[in-house]
C-alpha atoms as a PDB file:
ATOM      1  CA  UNK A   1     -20.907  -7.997   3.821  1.00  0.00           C
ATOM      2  CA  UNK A   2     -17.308  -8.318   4.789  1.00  0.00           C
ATOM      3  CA  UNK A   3     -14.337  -5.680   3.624  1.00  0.00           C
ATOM      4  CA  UNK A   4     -12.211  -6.829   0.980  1.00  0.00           C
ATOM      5  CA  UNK A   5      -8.671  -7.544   1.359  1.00  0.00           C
ATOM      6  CA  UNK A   6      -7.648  -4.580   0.112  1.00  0.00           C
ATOM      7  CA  UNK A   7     -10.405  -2.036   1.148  1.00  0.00           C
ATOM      8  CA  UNK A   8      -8.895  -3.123   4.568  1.00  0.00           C
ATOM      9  CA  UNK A   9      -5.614  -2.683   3.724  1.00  0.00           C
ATOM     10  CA  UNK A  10      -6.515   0.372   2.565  1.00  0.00           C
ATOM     11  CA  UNK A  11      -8.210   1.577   5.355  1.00  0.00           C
ATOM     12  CA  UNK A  12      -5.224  -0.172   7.670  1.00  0.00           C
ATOM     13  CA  UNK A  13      -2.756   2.415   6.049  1.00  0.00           C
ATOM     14  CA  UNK A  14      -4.449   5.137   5.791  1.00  0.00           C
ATOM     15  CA  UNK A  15      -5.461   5.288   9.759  1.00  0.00           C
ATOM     16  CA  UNK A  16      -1.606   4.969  10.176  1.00  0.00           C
ATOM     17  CA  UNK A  17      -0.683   7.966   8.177  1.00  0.00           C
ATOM     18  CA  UNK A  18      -3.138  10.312   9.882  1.00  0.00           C
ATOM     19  CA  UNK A  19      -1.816   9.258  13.392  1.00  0.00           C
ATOM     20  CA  UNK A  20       1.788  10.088  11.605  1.00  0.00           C
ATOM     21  CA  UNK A  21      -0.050  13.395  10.786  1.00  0.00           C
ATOM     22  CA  UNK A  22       0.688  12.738   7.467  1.00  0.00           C
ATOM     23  CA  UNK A  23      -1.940  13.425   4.643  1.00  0.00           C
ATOM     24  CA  UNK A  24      -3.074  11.128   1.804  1.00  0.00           C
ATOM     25  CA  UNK A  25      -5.732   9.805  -0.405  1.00  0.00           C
ATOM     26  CA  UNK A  26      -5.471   5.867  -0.164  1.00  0.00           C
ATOM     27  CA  UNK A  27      -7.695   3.593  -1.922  1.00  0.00           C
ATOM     28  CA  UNK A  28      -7.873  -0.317  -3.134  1.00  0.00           C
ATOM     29  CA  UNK A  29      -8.144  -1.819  -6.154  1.00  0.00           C
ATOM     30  CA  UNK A  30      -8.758  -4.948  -7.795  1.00  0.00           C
ATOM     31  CA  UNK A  31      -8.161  -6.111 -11.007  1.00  0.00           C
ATOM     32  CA  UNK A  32      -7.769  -9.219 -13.252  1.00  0.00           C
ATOM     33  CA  UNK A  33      -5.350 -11.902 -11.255  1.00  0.00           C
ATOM     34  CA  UNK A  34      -3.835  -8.778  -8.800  1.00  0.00           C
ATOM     35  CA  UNK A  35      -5.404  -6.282  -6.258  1.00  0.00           C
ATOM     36  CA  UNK A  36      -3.631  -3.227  -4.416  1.00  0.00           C
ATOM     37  CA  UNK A  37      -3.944  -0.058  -2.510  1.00  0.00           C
ATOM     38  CA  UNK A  38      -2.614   3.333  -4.217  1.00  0.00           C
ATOM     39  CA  UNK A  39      -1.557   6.307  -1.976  1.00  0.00           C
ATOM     40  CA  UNK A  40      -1.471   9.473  -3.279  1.00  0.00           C
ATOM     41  CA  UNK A  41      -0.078  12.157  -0.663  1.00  0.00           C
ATOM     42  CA  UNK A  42       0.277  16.136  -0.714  1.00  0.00           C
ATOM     43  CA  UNK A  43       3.116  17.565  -1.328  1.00  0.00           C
ATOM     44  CA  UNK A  44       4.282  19.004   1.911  1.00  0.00           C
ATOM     45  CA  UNK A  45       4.259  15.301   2.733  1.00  0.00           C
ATOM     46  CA  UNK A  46       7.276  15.040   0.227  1.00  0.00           C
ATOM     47  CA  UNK A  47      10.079  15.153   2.305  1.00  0.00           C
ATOM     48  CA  UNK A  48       8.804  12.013   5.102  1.00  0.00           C
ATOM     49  CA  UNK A  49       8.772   9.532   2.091  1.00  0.00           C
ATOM     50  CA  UNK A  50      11.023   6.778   3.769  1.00  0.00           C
ATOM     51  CA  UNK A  51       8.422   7.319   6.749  1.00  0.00           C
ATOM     52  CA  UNK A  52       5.300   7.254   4.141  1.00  0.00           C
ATOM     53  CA  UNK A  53       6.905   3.695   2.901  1.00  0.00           C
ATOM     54  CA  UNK A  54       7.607   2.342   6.247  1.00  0.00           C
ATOM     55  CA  UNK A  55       4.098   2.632   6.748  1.00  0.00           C
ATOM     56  CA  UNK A  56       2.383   1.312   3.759  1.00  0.00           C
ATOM     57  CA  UNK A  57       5.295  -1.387   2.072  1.00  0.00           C
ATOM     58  CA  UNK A  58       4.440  -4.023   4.562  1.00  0.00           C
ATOM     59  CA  UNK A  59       0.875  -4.730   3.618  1.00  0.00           C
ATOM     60  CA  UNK A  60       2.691  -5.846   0.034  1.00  0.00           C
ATOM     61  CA  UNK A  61       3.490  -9.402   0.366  1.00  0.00           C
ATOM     62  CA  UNK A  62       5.852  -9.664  -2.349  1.00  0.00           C
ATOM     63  CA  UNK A  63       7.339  -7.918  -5.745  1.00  0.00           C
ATOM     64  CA  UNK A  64       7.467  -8.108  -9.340  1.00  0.00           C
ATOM     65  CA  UNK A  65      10.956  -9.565 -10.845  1.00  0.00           C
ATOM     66  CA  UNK A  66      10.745  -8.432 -13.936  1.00  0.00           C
ATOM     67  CA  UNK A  67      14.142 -10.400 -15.003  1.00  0.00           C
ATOM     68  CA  UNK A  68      12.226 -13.273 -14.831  1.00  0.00           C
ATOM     69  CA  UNK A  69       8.690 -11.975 -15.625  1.00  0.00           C
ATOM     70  CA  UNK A  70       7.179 -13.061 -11.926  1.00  0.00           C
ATOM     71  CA  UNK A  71       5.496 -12.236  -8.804  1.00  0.00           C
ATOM     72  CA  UNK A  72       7.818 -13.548  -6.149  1.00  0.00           C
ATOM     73  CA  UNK A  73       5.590 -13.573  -2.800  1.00  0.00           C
ATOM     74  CA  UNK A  74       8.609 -12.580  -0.123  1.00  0.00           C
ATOM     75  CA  UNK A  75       6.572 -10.606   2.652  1.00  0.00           C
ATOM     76  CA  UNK A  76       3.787 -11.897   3.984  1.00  0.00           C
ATOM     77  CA  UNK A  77       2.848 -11.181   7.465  1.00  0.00           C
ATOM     78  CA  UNK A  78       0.198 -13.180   8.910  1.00  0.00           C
ATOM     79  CA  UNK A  79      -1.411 -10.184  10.955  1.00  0.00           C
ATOM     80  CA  UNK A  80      -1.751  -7.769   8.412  1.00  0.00           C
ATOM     81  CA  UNK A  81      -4.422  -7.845   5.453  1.00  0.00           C
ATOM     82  CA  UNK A  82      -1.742  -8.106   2.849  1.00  0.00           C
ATOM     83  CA  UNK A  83      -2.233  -7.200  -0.780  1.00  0.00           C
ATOM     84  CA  UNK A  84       0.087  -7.612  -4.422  1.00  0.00           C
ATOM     85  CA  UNK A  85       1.037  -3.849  -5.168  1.00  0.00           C
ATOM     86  CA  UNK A  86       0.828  -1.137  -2.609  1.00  0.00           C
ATOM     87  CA  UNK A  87       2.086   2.072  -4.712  1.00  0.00           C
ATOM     88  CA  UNK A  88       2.869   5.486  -3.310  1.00  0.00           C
ATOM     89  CA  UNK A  89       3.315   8.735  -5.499  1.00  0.00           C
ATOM     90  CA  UNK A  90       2.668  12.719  -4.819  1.00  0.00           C
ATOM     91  CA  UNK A  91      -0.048  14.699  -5.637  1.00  0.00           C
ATOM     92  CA  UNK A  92      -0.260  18.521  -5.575  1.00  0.00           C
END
């Protein structure tokens, strides 16, 4: 049986962040109409955030606009597995 979108997302990002030597618990989700990929990363990580985001952000193909109460789809990238919400927060 083939990986999800996400669980390969998932596991996309989080090979990325241990060759940055950075630490973090990623995993997917799916839920009614959306699917994602939360990572949660330690603490000492805190200070590499805009490196954390570089990594993960572009396997989100798009955002909420909450002005207009929509998903606008404004990143896809045709070699990555792509997925609605990719959300990074600390831990620790």
């Amino acid at each position: 049986m083939a990986k999800s979108v996400q669980a390969r997302a998932a596991a996309e990002i989080k090979k990325k962040l241990k060759a940055a030597g950075i630490q973090a618990q990623v995993s997917s989700f799916q839920a009614s109409m959306c699917d994602g990929v939360r990572v949660y990363c330690n603490e000492a990580d805190q200070g590499r955030w805009e490196e954390i985001e570089e990594i993960a952000k572009p396997y989100q193909y798009g955002h909420f606009n909450g002005m207009e109460d929509m998903y606008e789809i404004s990143n896809v990238i045709d070699q990555l597995p792509q997925v609605m919400f990719v959300h990074v927060s600390y831990c620790g």
